[in-house]
Protein backbone atom coordinates (compact mmCIF):
# COMPACT_ATOMS: atom_id res chain seq x y z
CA UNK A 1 197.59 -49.95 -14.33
CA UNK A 2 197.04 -53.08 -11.75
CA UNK A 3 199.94 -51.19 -9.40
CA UNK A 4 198.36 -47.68 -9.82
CA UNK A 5 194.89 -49.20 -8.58
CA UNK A 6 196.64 -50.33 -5.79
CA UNK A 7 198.57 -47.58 -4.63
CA UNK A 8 195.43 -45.61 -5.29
CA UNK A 9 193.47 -48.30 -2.93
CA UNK A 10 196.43 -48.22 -0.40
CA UNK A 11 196.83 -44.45 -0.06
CA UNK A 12 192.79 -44.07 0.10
CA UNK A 13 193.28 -46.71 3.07
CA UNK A 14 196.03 -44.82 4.85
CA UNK A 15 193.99 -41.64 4.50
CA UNK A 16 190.91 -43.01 5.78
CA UNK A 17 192.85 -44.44 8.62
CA UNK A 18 193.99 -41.33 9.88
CA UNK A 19 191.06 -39.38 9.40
CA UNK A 20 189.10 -41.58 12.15
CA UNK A 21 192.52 -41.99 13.75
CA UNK A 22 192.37 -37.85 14.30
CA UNK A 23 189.12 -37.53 14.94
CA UNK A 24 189.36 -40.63 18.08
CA UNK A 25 192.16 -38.49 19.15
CA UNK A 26 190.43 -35.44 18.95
CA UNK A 27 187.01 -36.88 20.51
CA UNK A 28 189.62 -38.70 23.14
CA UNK A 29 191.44 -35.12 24.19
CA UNK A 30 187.98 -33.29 24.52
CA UNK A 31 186.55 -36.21 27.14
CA UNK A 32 189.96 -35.85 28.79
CA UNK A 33 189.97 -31.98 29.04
CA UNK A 34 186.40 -31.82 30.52
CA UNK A 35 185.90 -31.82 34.00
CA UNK A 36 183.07 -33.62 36.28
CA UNK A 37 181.54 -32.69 39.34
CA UNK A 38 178.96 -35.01 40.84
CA UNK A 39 176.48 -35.70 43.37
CA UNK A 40 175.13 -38.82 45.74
CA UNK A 41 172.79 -38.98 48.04
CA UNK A 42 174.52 -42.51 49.72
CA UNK A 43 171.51 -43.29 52.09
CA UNK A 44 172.31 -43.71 55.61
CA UNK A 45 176.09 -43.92 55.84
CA UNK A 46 175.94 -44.44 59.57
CA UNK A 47 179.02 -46.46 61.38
CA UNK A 48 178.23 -48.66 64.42
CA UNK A 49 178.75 -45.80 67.31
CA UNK A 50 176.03 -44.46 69.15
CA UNK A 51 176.49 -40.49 68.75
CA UNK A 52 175.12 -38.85 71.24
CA UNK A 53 171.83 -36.34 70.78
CA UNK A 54 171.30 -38.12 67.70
CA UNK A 55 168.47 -40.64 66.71
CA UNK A 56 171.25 -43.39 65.37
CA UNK A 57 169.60 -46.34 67.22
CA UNK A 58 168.38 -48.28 64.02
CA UNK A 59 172.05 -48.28 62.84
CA UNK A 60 173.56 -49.86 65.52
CA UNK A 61 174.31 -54.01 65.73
CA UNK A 62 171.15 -54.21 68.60
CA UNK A 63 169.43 -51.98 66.35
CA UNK A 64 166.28 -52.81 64.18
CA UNK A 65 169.05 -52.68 61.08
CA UNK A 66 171.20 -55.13 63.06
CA UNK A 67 173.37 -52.51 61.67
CA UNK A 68 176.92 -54.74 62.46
CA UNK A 69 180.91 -54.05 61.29
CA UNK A 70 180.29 -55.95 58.72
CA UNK A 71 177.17 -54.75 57.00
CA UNK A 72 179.03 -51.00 57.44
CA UNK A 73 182.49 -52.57 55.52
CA UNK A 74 179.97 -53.81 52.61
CA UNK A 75 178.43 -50.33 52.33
CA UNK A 76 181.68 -48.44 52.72
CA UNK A 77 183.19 -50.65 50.03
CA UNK A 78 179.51 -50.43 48.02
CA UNK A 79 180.16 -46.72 48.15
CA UNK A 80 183.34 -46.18 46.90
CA UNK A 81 183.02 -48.77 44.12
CA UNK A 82 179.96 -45.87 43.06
CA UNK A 83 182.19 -42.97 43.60
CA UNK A 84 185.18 -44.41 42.33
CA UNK A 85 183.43 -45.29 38.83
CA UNK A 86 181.01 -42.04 38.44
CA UNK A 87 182.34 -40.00 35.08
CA UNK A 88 185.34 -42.55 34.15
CA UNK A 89 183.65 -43.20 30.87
CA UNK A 90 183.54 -39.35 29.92
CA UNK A 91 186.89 -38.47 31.13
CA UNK A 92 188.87 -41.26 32.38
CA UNK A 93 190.58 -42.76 35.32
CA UNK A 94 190.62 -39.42 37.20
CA UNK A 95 186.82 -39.50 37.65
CA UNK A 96 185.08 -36.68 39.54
CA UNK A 97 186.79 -34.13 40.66
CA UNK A 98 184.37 -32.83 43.70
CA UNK A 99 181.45 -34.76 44.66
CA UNK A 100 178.99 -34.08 47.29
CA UNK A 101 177.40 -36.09 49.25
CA UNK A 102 174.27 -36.47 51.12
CA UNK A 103 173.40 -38.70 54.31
CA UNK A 104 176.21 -39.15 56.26
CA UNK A 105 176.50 -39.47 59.72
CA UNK A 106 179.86 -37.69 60.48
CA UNK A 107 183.42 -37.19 59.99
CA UNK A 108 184.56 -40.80 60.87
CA UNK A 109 182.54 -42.52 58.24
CA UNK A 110 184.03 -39.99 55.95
CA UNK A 111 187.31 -40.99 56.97
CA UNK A 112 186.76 -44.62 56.49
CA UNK A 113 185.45 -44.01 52.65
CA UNK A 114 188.14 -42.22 51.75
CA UNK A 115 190.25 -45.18 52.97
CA UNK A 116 188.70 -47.31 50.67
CA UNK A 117 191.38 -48.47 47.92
CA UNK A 118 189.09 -47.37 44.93
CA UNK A 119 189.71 -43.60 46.21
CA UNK A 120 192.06 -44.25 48.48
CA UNK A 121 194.77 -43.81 45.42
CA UNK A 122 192.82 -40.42 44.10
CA UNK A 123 193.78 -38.80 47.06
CA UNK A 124 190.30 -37.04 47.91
CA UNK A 125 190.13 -35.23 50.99
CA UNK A 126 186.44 -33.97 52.54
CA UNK A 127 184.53 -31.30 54.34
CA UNK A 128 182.03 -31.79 57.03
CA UNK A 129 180.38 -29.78 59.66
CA UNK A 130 178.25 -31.43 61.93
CA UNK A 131 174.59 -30.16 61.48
CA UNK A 132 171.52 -30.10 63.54
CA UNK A 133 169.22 -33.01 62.20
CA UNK A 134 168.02 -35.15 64.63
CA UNK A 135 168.83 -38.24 62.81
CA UNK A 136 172.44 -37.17 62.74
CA UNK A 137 172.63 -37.04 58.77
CA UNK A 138 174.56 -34.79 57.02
CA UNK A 139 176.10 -32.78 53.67
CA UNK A 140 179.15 -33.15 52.94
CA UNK A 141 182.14 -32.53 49.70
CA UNK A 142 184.52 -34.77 48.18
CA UNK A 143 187.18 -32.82 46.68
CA UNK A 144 190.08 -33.75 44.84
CA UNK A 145 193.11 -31.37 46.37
CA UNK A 146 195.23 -31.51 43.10
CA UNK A 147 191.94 -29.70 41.42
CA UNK A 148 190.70 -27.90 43.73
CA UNK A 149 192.63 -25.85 46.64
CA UNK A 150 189.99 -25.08 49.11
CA UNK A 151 190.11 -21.03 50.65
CA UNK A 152 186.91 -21.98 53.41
CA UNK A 153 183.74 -23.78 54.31
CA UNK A 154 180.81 -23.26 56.65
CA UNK A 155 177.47 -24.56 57.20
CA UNK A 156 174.85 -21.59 56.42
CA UNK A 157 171.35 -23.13 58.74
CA UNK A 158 167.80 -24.01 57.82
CA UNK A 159 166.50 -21.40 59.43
CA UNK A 160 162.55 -21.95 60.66
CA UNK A 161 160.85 -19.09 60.50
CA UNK A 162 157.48 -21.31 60.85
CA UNK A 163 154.41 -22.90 60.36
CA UNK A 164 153.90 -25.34 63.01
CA UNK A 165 156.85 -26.24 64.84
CA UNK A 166 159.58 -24.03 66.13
CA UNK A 167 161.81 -26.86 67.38
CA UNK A 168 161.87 -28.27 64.05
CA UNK A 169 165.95 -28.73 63.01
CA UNK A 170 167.34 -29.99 59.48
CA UNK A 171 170.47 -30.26 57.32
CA UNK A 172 172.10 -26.57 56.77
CA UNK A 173 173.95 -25.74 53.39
CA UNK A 174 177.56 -26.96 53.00
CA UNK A 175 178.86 -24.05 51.26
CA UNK A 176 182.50 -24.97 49.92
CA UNK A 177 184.67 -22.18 47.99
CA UNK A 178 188.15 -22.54 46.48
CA UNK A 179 189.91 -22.13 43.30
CA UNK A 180 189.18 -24.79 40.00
CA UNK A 181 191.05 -23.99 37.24
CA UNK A 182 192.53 -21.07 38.11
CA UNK A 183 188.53 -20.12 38.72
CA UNK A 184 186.50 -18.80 42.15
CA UNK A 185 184.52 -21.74 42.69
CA UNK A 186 182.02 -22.18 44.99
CA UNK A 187 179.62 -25.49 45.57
CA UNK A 188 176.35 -25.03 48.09
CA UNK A 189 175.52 -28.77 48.79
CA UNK A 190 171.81 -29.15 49.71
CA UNK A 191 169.55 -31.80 51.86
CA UNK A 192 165.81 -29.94 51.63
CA UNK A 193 163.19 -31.36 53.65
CA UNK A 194 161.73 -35.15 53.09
CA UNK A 195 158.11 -35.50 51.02
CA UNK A 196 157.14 -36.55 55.05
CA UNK A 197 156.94 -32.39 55.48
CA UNK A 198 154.57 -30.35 53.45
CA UNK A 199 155.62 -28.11 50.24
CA UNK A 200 156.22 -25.42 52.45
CA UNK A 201 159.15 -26.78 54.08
CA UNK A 202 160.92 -26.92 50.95
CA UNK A 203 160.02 -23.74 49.41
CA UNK A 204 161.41 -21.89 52.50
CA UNK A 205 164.71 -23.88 52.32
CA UNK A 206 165.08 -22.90 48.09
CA UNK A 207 164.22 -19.48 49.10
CA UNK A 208 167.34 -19.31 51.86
CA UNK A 209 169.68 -21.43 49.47
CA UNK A 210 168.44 -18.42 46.54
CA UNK A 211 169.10 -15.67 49.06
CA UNK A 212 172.84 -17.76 50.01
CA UNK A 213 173.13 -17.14 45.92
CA UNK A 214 172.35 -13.45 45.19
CA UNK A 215 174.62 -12.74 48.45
CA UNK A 216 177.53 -14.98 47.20
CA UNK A 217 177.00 -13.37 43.54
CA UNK A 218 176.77 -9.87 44.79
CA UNK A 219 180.06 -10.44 46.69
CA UNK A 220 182.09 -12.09 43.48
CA UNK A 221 180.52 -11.27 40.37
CA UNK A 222 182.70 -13.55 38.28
CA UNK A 223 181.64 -16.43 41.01
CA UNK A 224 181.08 -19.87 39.32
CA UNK A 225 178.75 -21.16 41.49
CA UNK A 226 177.18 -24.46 41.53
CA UNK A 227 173.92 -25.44 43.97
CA UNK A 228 173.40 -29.72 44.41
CA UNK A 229 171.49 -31.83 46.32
CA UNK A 230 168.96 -34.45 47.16
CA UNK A 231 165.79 -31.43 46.81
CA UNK A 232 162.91 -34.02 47.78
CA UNK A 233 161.70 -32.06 44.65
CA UNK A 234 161.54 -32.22 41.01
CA UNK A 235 162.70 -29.55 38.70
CA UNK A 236 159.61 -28.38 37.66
CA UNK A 237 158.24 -27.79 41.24
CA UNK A 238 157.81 -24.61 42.89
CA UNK A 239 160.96 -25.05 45.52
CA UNK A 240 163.23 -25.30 42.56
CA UNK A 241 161.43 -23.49 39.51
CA UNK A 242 159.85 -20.52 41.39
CA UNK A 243 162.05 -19.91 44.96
CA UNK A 244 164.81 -20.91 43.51
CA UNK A 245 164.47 -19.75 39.99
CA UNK A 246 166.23 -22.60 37.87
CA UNK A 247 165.55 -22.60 34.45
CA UNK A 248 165.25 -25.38 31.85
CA UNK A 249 166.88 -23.86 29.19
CA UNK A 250 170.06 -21.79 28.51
CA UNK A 251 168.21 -18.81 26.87
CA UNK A 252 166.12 -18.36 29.85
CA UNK A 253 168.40 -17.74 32.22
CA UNK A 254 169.05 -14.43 33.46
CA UNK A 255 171.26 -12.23 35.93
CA UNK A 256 168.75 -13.89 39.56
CA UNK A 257 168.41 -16.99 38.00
CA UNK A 258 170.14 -21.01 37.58
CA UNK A 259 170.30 -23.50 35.05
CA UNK A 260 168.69 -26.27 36.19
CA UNK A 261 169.39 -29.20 33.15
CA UNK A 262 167.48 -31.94 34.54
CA UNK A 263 163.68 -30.90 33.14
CA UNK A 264 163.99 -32.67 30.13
CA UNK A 265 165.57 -35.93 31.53
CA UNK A 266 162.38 -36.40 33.86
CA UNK A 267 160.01 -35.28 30.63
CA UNK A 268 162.00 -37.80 29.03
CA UNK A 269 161.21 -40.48 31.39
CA UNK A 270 164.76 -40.35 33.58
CA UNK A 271 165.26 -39.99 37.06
CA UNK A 272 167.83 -40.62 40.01
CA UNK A 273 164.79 -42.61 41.57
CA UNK A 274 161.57 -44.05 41.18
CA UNK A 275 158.88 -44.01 43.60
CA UNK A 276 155.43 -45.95 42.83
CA UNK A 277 156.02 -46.94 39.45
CA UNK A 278 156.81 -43.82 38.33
CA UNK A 279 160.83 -41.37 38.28
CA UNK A 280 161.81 -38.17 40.18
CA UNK A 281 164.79 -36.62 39.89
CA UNK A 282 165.01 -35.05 43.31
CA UNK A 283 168.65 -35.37 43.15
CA UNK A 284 169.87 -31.69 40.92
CA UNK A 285 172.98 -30.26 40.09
CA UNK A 286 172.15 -26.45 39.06
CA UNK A 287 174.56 -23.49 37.64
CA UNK A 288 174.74 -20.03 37.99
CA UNK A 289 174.47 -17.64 34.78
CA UNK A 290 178.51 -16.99 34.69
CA UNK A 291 178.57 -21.00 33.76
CA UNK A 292 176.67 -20.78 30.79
CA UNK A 293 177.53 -18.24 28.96
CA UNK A 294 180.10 -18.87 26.46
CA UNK A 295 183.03 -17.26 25.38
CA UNK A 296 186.07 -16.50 27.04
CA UNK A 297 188.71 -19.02 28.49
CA UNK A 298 186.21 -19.75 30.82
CA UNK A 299 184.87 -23.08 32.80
CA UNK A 300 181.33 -23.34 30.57
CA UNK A 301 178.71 -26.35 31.06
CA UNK A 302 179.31 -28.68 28.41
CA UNK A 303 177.19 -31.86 29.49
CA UNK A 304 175.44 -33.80 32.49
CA UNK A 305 174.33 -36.91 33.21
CA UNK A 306 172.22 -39.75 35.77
CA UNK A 307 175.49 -42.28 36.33
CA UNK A 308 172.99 -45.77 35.82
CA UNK A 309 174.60 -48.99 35.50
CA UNK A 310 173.24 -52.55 36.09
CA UNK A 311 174.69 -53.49 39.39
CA UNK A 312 172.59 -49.84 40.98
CA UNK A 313 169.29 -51.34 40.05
CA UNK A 314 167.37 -54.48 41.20
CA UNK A 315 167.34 -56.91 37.94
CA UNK A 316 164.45 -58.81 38.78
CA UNK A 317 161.32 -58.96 40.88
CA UNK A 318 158.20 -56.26 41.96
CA UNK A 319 160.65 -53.56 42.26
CA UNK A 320 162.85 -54.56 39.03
CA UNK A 321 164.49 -51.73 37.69
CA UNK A 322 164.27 -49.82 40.73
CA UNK A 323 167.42 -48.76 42.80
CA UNK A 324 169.53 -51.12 44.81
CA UNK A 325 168.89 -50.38 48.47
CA UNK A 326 171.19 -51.39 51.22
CA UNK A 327 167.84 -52.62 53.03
CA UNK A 328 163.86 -53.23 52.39
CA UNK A 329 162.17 -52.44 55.18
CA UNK A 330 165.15 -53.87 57.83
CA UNK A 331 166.22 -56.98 55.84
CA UNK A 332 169.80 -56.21 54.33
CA UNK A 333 170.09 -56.22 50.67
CA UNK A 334 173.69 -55.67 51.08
CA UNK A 335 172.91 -52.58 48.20
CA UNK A 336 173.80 -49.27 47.35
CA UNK A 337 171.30 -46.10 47.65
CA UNK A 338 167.79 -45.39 46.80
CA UNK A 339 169.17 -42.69 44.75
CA UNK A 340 171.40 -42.83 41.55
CA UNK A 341 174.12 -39.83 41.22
CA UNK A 342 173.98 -36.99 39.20
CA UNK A 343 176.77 -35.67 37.02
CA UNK A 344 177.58 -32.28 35.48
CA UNK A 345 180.50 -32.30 33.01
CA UNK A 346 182.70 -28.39 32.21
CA UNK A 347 184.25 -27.83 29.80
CA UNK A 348 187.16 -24.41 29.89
């Protein structure tokens, strides 16, 4: 009797064993057959180099940033330590397969990133075309080539059509296309208009991004298309909700319209950044209607995230919980962005 209690107890023990066992396997496989694309607006990746036509002077060593070799080796490093780590929990070691990028200066500081160990050894290569803004900031995509085997890219202007000033020039729309998983994939990577310009600014730039859309759509039908970006807007405002059409929940969304998941991460107190005390979540990742509508061996959106973790906020002090800068005011805080990236996962 003793021995059959113990067999009994023993086989129980074994079966409970690999119950969970299966079921970490099986949780395991579905994190490692998801796929992340991401988003960062990196604030001011300038290098030391004066480029010419462009207002680089504060990022220069005689510059009001003192903006020196060494301060741009901490951010470069600072940068790919972010980019290297964004989606590793959720699907491992291979991290992000595209990521765009906001606020960087030009090819070269591109090419110094990537040299950076941490992605370095993913073997990420980038486009960039140099853009208008006065500043000299730009859009740009990470991309790993393994995933994604790029067919073209251009850089579809801001076009001012305008209320005060006809001079006015800003970041264009990176548009990327290739093939991800054995999909037409294309990724529009944004840069609207500060909160320094008036509303209008920004609804004029969703309203060219949404016409990009319908003409990209109309061309490919099937088109997976994705639209990120530092919007200088939340979800719920007009550039993104009404020009731009992006809806906060599945069901909504139809044939002209986007997904927009963020809404109920800034109702829920979340954002990518906080200004005054209080979040936005200016920096979106939206989807087009053939990404969220399952069925089919298809890429579908399965998840998304803000990538937070402690060393991206300040831990202390008046602006505690806030996001690591790399300066306040022009004193170096040797930090990371004022923005936190942005994450959608797909699942096929």
């Amino acid at each position: 009797m003793e021995l059959y209690k113990y067999n009994k107890v023993r086989t129980l023990t074994v079966c409970s064993f690999i119950a969970v066992a299966v079921a970490s396997m099986a949780a395991t496989k579905q994190g490692q057959d998801d796929h992340a694309i991401g988003f960062y607006n990196v604030e001011n990746l300038f290098d030391t180099h004066h480029d010419e036509g462009k207002l680089d002077e504060d990022f220069l060593p005689d510059g009001k940033n003192e903006w020196t070799q060494a301060k741009y080796t901490h951010k470069l490093a600072n940068m790919a330590r972010v980019l290297s780590e964004m989606a590793t929990d959720k699907v491992g070691a291979k991290g992000c397969d595209i990521i765009g990028l906001a606020e960087v200066e030009n090819s070269r500081v591109l090419t110094d990133l990537l040299a950076q160990q941490p992605l370095k050894q993913r073997g990420y290569k980038f486009c960039h075309i140099e853009g208008p803004d006065m500043r000299g900031i730009d859009c740009a995509l990470l991309y790993n080539p393994k995933k994604f085997k790029l067919r073209n890219a251009r850089l579809v202007p801001y076009v001012q059509v305008l209320e005060k000033d006809s001079a006015f020039h800003t970041r264009g729309f990176l548009t990327v296309s290739g093939t991800y998983c054995g999909e037409h994939l294309t990724v529009v990577v944004c840069h609207l208009p500060s909160r320094g310009a008036t509303e209008f600014y920004r609804r004029l730039g969703a309203k060219q991004i949404k016409a990009l859309r319908d003409s990209l759509i109309a061309d490919d039908p099937q088109l997976k298309l994705i639209v990120m970006g530092d919007m200088n807007d939340d979800p719920m405002d007009k550039s993104m909700a009404v020009e731009l059409q992006g809806r906060r929940n599945v069901s909504e969304v139809g044939e002209g319209d986007m997904f927009n998941p963020w809404w109920d991460d800034l109702a829920e107190g979340r954002g990518s950044m906080i200004f005054k005390g209080l979040p936005n979540l200016f920096d979106q990742i939206l989807l087009s209607p053939s990404l969220v509508r399952a069925g089919g061996n298809t890429l579908q959106y399965a998840d998304h995230e803000i990538f937070s973790r402690d060393y991206l906020l300040n831990p202390t002090g008046t602006f505690k919980n806030y996001t690591k800068r790399t300066h306040s005011g022009a004193t170096w805080l040797d930090g990371y962005s004022d923005h936190l990236p942005t994450i959608v996962y797909l699942r096929k």
